[in-house]
PDB file of N, CA and C in Angstrom:
ATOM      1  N   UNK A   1      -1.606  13.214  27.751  1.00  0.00           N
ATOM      2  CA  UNK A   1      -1.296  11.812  27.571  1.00  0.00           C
ATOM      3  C   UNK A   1      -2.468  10.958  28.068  1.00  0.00           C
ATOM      4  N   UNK A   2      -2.774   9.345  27.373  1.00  0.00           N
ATOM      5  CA  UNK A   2      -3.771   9.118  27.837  1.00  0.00           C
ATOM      6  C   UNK A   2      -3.083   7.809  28.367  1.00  0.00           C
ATOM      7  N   UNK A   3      -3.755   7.045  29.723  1.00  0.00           N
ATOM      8  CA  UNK A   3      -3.581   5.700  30.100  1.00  0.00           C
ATOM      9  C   UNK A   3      -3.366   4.761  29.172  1.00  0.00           C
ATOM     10  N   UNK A   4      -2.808   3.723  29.626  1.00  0.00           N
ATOM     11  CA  UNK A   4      -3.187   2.381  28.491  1.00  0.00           C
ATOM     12  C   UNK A   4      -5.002   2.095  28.865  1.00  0.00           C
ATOM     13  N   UNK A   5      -4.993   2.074  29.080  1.00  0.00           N
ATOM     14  CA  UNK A   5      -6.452   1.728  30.074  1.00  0.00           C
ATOM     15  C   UNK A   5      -7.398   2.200  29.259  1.00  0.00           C
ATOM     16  N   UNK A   6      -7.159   3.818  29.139  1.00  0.00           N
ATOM     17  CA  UNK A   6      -8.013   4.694  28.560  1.00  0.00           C
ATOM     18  C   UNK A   6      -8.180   4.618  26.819  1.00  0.00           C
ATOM     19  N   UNK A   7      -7.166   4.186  26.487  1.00  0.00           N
ATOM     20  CA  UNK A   7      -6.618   3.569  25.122  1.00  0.00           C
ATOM     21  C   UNK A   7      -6.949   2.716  24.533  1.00  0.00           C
ATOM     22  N   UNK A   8      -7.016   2.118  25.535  1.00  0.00           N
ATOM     23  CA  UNK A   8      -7.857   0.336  25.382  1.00  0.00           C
ATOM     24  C   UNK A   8      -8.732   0.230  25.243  1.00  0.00           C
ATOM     25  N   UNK A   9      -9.675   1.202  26.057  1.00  0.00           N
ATOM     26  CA  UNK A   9     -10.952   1.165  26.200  1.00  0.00           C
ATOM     27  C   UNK A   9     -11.477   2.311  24.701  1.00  0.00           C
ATOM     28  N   UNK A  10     -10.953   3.073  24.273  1.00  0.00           N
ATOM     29  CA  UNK A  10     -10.862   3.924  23.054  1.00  0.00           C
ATOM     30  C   UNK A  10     -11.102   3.154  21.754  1.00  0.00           C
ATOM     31  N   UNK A  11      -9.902   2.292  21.778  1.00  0.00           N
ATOM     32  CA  UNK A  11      -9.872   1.694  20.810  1.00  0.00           C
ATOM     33  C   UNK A  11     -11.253   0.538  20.643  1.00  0.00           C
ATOM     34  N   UNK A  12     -11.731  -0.883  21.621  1.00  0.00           N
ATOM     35  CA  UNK A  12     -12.701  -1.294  22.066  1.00  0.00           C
ATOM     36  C   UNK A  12     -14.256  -0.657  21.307  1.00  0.00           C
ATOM     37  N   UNK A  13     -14.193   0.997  21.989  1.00  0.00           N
ATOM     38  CA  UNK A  13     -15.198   1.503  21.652  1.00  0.00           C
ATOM     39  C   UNK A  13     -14.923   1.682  19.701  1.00  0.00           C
ATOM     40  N   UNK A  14     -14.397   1.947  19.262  1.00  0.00           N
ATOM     41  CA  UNK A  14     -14.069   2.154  17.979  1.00  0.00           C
ATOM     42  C   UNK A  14     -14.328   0.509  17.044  1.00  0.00           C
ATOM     43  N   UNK A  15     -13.999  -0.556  17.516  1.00  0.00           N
ATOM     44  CA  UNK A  15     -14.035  -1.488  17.118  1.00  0.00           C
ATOM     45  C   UNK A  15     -16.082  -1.662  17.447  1.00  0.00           C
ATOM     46  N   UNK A  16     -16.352  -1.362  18.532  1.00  0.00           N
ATOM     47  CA  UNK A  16     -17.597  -1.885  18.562  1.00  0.00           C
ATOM     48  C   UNK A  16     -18.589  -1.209  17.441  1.00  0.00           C
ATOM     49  N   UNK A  17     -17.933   0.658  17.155  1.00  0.00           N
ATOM     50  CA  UNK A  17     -19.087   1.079  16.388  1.00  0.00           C
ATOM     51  C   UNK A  17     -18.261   0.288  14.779  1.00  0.00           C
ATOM     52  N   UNK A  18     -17.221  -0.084  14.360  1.00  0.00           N
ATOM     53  CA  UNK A  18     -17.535  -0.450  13.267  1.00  0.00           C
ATOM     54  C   UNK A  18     -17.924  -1.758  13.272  1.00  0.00           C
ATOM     55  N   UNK A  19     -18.402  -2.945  14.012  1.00  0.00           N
ATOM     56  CA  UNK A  19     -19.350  -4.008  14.056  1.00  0.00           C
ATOM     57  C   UNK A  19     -20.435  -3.688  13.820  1.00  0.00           C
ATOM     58  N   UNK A  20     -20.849  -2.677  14.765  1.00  0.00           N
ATOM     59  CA  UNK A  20     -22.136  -1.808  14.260  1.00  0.00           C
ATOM     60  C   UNK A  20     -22.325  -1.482  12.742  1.00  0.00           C
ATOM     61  N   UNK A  21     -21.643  -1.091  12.268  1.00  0.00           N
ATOM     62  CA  UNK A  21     -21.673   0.011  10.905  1.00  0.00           C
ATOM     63  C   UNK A  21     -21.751  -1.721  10.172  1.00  0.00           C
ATOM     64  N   UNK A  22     -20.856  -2.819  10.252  1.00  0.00           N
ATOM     65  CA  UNK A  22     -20.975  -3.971   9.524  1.00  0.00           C
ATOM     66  C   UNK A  22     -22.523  -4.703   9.388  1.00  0.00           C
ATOM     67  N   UNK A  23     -22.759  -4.757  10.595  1.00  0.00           N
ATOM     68  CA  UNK A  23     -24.303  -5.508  10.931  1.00  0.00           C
ATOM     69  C   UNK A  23     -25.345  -4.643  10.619  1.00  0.00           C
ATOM     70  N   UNK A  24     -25.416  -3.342  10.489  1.00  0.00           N
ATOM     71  CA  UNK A  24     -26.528  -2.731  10.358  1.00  0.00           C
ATOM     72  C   UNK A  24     -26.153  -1.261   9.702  1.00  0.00           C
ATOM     73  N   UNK A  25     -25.750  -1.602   8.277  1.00  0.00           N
ATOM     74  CA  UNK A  25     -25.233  -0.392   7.649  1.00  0.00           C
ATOM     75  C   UNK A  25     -26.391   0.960   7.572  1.00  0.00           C
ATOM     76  N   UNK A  26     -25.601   2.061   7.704  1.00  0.00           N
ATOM     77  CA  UNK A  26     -26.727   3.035   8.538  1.00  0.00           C
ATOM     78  C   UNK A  26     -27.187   3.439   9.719  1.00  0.00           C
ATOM     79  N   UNK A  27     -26.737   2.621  10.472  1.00  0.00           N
ATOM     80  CA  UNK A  27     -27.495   2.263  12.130  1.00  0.00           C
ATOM     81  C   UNK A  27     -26.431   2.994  12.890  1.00  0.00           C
ATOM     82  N   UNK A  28     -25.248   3.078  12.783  1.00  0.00           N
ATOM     83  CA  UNK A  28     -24.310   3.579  13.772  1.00  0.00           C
ATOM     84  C   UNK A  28     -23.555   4.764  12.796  1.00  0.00           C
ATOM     85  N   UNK A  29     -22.837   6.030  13.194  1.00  0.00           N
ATOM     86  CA  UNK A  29     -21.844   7.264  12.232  1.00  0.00           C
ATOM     87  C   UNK A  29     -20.842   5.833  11.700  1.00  0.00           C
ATOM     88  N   UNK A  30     -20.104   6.587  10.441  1.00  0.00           N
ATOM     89  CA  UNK A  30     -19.028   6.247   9.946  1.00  0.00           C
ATOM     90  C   UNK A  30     -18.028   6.081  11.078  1.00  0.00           C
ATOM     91  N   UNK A  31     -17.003   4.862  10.863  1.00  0.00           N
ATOM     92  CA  UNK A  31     -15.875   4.793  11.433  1.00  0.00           C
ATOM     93  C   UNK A  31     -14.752   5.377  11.099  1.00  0.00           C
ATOM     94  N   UNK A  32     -14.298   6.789  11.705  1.00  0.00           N
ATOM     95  CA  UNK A  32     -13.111   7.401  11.280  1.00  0.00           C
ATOM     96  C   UNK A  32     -11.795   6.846  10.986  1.00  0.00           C
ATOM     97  N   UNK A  33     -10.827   6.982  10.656  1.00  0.00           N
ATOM     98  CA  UNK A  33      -9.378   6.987  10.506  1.00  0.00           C
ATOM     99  C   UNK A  33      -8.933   6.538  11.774  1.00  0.00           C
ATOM    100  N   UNK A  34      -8.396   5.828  11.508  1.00  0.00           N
ATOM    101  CA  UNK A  34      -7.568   5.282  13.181  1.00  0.00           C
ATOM    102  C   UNK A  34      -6.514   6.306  13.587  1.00  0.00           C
ATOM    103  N   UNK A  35      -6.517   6.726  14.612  1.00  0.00           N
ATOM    104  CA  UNK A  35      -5.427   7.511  15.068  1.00  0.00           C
ATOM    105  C   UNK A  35      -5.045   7.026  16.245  1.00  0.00           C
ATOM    106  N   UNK A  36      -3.160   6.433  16.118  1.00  0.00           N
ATOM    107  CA  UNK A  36      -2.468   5.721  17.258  1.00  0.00           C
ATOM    108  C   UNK A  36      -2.733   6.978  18.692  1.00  0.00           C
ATOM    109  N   UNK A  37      -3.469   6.360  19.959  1.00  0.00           N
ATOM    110  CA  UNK A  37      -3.060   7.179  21.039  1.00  0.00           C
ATOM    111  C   UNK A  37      -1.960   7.216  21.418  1.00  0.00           C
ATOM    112  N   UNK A  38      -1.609   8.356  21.821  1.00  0.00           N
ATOM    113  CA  UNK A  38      -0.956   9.213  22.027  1.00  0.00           C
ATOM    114  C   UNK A  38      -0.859   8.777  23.905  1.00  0.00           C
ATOM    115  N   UNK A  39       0.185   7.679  24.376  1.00  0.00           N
ATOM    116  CA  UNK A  39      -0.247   7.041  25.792  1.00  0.00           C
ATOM    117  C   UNK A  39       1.381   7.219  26.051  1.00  0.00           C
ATOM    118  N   UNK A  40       1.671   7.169  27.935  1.00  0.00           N
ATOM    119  CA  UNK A  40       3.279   7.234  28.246  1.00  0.00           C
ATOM    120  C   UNK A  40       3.756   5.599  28.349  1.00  0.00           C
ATOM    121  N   UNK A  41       4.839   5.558  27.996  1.00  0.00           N
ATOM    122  CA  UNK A  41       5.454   4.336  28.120  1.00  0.00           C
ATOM    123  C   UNK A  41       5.029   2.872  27.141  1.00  0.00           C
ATOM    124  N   UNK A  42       5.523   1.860  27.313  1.00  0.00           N
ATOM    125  CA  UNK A  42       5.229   1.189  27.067  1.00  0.00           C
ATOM    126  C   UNK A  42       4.055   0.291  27.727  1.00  0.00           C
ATOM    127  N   UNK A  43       3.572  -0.430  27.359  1.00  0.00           N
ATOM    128  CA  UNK A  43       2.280  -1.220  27.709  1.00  0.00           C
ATOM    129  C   UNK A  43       2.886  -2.249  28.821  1.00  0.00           C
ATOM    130  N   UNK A  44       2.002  -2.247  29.736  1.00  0.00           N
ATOM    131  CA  UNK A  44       2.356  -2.675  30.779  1.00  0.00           C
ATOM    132  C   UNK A  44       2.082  -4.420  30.266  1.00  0.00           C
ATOM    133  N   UNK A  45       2.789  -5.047  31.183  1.00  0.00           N
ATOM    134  CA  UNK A  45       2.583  -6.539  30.893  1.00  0.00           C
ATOM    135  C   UNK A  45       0.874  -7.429  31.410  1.00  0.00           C
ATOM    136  N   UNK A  46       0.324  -6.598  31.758  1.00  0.00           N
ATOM    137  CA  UNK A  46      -0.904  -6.735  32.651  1.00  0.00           C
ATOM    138  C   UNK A  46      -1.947  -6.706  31.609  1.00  0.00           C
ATOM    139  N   UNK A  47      -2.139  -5.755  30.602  1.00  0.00           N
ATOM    140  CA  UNK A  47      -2.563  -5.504  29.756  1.00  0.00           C
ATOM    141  C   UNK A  47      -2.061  -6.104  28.458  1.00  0.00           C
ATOM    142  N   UNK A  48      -0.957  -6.670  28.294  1.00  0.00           N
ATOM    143  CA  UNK A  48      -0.729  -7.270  26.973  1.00  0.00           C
ATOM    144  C   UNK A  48      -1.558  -8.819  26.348  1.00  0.00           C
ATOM    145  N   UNK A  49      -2.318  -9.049  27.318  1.00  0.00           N
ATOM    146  CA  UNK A  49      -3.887 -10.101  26.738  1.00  0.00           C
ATOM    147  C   UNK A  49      -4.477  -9.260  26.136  1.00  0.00           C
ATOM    148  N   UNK A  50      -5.081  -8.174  27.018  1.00  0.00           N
ATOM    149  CA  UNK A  50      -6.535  -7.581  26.209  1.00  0.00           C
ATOM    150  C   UNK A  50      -6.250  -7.268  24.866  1.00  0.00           C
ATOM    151  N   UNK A  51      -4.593  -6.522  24.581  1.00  0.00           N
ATOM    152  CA  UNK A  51      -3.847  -5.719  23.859  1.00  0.00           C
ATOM    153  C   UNK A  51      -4.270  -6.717  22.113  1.00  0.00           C
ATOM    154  N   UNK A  52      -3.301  -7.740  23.088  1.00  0.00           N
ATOM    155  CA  UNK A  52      -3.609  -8.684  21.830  1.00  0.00           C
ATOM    156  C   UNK A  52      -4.974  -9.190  21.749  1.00  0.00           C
ATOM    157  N   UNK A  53      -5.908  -9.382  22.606  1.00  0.00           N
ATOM    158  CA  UNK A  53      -7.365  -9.531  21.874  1.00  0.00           C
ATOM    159  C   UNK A  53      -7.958  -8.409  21.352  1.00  0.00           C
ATOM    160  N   UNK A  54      -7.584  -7.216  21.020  1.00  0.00           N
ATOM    161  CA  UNK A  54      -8.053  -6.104  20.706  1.00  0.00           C
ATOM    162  C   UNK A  54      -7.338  -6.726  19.036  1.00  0.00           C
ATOM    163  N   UNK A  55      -6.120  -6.300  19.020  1.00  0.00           N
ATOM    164  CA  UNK A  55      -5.751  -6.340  17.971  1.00  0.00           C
ATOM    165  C   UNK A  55      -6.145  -7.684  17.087  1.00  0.00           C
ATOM    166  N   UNK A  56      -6.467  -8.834  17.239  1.00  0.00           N
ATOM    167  CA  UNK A  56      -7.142 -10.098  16.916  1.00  0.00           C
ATOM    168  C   UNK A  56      -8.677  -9.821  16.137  1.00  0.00           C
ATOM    169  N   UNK A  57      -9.288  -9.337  17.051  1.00  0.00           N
ATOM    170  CA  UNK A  57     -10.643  -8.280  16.974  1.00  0.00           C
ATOM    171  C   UNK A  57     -10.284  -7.322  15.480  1.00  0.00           C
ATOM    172  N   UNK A  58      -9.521  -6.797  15.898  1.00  0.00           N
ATOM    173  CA  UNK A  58      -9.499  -5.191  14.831  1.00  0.00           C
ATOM    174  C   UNK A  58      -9.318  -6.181  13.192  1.00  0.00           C
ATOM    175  N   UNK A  59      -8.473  -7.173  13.478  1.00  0.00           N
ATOM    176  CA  UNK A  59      -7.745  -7.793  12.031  1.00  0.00           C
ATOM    177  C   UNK A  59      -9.038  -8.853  11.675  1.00  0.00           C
ATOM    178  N   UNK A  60      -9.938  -8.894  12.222  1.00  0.00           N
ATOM    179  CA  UNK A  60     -11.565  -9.794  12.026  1.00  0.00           C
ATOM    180  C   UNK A  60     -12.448  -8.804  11.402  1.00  0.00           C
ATOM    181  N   UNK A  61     -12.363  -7.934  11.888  1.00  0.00           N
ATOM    182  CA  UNK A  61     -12.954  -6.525  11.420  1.00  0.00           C
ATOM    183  C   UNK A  61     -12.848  -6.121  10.023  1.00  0.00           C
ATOM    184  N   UNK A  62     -11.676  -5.902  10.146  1.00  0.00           N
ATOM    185  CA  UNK A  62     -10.883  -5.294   8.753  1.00  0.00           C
ATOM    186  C   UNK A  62     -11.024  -6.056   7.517  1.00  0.00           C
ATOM    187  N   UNK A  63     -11.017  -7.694   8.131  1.00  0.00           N
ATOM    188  CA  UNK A  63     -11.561  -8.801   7.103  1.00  0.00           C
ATOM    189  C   UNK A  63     -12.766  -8.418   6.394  1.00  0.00           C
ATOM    190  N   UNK A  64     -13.643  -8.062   7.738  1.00  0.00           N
ATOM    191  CA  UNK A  64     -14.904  -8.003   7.272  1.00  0.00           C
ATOM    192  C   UNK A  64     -15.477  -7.414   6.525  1.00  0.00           C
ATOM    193  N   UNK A  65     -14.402  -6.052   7.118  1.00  0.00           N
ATOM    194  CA  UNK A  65     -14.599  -4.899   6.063  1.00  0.00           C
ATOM    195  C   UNK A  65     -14.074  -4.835   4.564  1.00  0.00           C
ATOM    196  N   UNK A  66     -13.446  -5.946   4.375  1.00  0.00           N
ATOM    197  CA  UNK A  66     -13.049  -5.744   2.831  1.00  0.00           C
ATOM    198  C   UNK A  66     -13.756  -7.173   2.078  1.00  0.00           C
ATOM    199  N   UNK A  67     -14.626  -8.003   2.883  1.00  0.00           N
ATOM    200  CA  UNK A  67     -15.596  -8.911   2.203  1.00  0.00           C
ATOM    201  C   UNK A  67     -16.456  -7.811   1.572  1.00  0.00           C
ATOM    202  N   UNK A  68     -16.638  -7.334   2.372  1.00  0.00           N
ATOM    203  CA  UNK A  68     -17.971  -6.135   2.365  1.00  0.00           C
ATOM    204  C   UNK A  68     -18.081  -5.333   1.366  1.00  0.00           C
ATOM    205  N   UNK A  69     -16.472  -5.053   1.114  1.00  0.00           N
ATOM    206  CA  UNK A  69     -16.505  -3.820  -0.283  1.00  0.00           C
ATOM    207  C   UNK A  69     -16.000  -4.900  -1.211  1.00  0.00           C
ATOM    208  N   UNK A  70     -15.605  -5.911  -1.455  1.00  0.00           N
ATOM    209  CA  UNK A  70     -15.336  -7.049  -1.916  1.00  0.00           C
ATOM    210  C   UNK A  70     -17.238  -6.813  -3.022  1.00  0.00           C
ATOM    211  N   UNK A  71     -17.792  -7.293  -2.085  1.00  0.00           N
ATOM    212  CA  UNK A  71     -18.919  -7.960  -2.254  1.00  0.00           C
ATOM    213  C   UNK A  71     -19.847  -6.887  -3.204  1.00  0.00           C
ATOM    214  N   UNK A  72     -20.147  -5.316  -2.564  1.00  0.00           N
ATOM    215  CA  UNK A  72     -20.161  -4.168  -3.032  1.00  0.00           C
ATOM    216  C   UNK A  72     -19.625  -4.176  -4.657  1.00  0.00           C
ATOM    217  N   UNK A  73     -18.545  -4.437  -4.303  1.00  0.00           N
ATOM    218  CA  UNK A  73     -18.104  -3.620  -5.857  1.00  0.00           C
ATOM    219  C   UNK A  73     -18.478  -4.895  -6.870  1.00  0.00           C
ATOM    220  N   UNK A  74     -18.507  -6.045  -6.480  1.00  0.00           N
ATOM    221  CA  UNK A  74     -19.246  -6.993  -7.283  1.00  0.00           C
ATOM    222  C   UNK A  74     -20.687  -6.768  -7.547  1.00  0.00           C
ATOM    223  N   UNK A  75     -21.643  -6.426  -6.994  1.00  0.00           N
ATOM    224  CA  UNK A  75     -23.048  -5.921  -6.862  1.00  0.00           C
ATOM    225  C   UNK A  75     -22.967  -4.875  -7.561  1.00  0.00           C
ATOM    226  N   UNK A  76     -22.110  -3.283  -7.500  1.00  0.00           N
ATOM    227  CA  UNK A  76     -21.885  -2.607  -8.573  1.00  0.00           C
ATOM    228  C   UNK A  76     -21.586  -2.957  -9.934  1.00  0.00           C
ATOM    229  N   UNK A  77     -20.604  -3.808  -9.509  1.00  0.00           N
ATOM    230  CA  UNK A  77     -20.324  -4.300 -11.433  1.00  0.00           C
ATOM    231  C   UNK A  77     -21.806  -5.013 -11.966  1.00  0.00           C
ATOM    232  N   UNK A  78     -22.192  -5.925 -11.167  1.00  0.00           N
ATOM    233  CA  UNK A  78     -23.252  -5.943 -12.122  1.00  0.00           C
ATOM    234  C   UNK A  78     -24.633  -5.430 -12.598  1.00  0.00           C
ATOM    235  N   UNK A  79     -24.940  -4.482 -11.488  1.00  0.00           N
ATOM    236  CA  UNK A  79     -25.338  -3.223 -11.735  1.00  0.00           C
ATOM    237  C   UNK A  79     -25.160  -2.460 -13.032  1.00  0.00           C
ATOM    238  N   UNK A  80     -23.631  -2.677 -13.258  1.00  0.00           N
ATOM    239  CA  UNK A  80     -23.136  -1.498 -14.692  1.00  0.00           C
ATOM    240  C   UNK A  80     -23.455  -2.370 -15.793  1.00  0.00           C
ATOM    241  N   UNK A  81     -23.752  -3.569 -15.790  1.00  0.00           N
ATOM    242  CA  UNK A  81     -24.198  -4.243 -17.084  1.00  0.00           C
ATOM    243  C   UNK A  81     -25.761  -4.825 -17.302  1.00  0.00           C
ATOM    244  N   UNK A  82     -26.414  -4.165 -16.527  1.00  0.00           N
ATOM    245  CA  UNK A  82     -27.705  -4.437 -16.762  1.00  0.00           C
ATOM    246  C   UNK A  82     -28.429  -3.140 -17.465  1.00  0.00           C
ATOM    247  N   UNK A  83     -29.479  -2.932 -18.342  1.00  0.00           N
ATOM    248  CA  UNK A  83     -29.906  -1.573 -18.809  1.00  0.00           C
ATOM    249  C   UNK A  83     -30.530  -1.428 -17.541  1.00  0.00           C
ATOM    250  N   UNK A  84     -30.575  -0.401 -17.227  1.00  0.00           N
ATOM    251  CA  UNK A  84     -31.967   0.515 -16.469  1.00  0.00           C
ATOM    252  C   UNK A  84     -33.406   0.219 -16.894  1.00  0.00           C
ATOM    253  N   UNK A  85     -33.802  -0.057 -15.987  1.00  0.00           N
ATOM    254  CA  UNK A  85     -35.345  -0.019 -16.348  1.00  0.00           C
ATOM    255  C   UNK A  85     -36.071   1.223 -16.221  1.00  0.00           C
ATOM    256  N   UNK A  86     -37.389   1.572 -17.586  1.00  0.00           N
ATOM    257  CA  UNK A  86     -37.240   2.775 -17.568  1.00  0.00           C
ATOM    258  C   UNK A  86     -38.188   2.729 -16.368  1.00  0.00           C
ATOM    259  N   UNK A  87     -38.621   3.982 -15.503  1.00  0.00           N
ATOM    260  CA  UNK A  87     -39.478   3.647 -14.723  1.00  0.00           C
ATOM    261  C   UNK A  87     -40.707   3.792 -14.972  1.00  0.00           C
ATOM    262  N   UNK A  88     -41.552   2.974 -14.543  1.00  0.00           N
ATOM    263  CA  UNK A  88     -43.339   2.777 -14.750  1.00  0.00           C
ATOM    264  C   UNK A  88     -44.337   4.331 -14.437  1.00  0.00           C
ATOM    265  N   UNK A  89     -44.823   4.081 -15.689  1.00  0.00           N
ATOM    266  CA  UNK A  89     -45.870   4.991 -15.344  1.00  0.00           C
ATOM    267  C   UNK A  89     -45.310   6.571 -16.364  1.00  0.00           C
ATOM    268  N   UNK A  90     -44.341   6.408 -16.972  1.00  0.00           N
ATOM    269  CA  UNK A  90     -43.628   7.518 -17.847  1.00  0.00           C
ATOM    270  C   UNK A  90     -44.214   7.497 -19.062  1.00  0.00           C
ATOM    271  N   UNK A  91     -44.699   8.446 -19.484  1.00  0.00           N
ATOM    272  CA  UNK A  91     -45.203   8.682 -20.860  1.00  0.00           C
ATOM    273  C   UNK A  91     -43.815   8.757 -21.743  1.00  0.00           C
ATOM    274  N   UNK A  92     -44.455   8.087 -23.104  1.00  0.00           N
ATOM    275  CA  UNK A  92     -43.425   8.118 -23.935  1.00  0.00           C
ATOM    276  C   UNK A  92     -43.784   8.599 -25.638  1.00  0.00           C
ATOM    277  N   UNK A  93     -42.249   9.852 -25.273  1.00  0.00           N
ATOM    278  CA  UNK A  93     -42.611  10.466 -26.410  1.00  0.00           C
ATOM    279  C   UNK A  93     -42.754   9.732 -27.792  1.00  0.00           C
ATOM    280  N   UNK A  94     -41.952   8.900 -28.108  1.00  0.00           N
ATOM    281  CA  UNK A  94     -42.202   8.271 -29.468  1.00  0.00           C
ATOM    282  C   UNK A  94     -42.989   6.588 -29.430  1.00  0.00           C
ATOM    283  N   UNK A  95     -44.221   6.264 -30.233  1.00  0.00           N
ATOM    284  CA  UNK A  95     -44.658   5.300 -30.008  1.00  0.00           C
ATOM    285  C   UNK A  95     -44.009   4.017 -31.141  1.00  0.00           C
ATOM    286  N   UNK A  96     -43.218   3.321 -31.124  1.00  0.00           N
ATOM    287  CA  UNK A  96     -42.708   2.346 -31.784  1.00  0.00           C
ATOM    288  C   UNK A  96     -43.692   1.413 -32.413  1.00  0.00           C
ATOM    289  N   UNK A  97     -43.820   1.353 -33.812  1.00  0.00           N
ATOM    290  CA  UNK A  97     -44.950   0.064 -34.274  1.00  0.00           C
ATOM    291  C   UNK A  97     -43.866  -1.231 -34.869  1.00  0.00           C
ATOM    292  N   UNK A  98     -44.710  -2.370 -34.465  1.00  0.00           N
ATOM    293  CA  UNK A  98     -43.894  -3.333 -35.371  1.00  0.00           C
ATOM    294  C   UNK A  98     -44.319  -3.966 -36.373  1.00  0.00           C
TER     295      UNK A  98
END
């Protein structure tokens, strides 16, 4: 079993590397799957600030993270409607006259 404490501080760290992964894609590992700890009891009343600034945090995040693929899959789409350019410097087998 882990503390709230230890939980808190778990979660915290998890939120910081995906800020990381937002600000500097590449720079920090992928952010795994959230998995609820596994802590005894209920959350003490002492801790129910940080609790809720954690969770405040995580739902800013999550925003961010779906501007992000938001934004992505717009940059892909228009990606899919532009031709390819062929690349420079390629010999070409057939010479076209006009």
């Amino acid at each position: 079993m882990t503390t709230w404490d230890e939980a808190l501080d778990a979660l915290e760290a998890q939120l910081d590397r995906a800020e990381r992964v937002l600000a500097e894609p590449g720079s920090a590992p992928v952010v795994g799957e959230f998995t609820p700890p596994a802590v005894s009891g209920p959350l003490p009343a002492a801790l129910a600030t940080r609790a809720e600034s954690i969770v405040q945090r995580g739902e800013a995040i999550r925003a961010a993270c779906e501007a992000e693929s938001a934004r992505i899959r717009a940059e892909l789409h228009q990606l899919g409607r532009r031709a390819p350019a062929p690349p420079s410097g390629t010999a070409r087998l057939f010479e076209t006259r006009a």
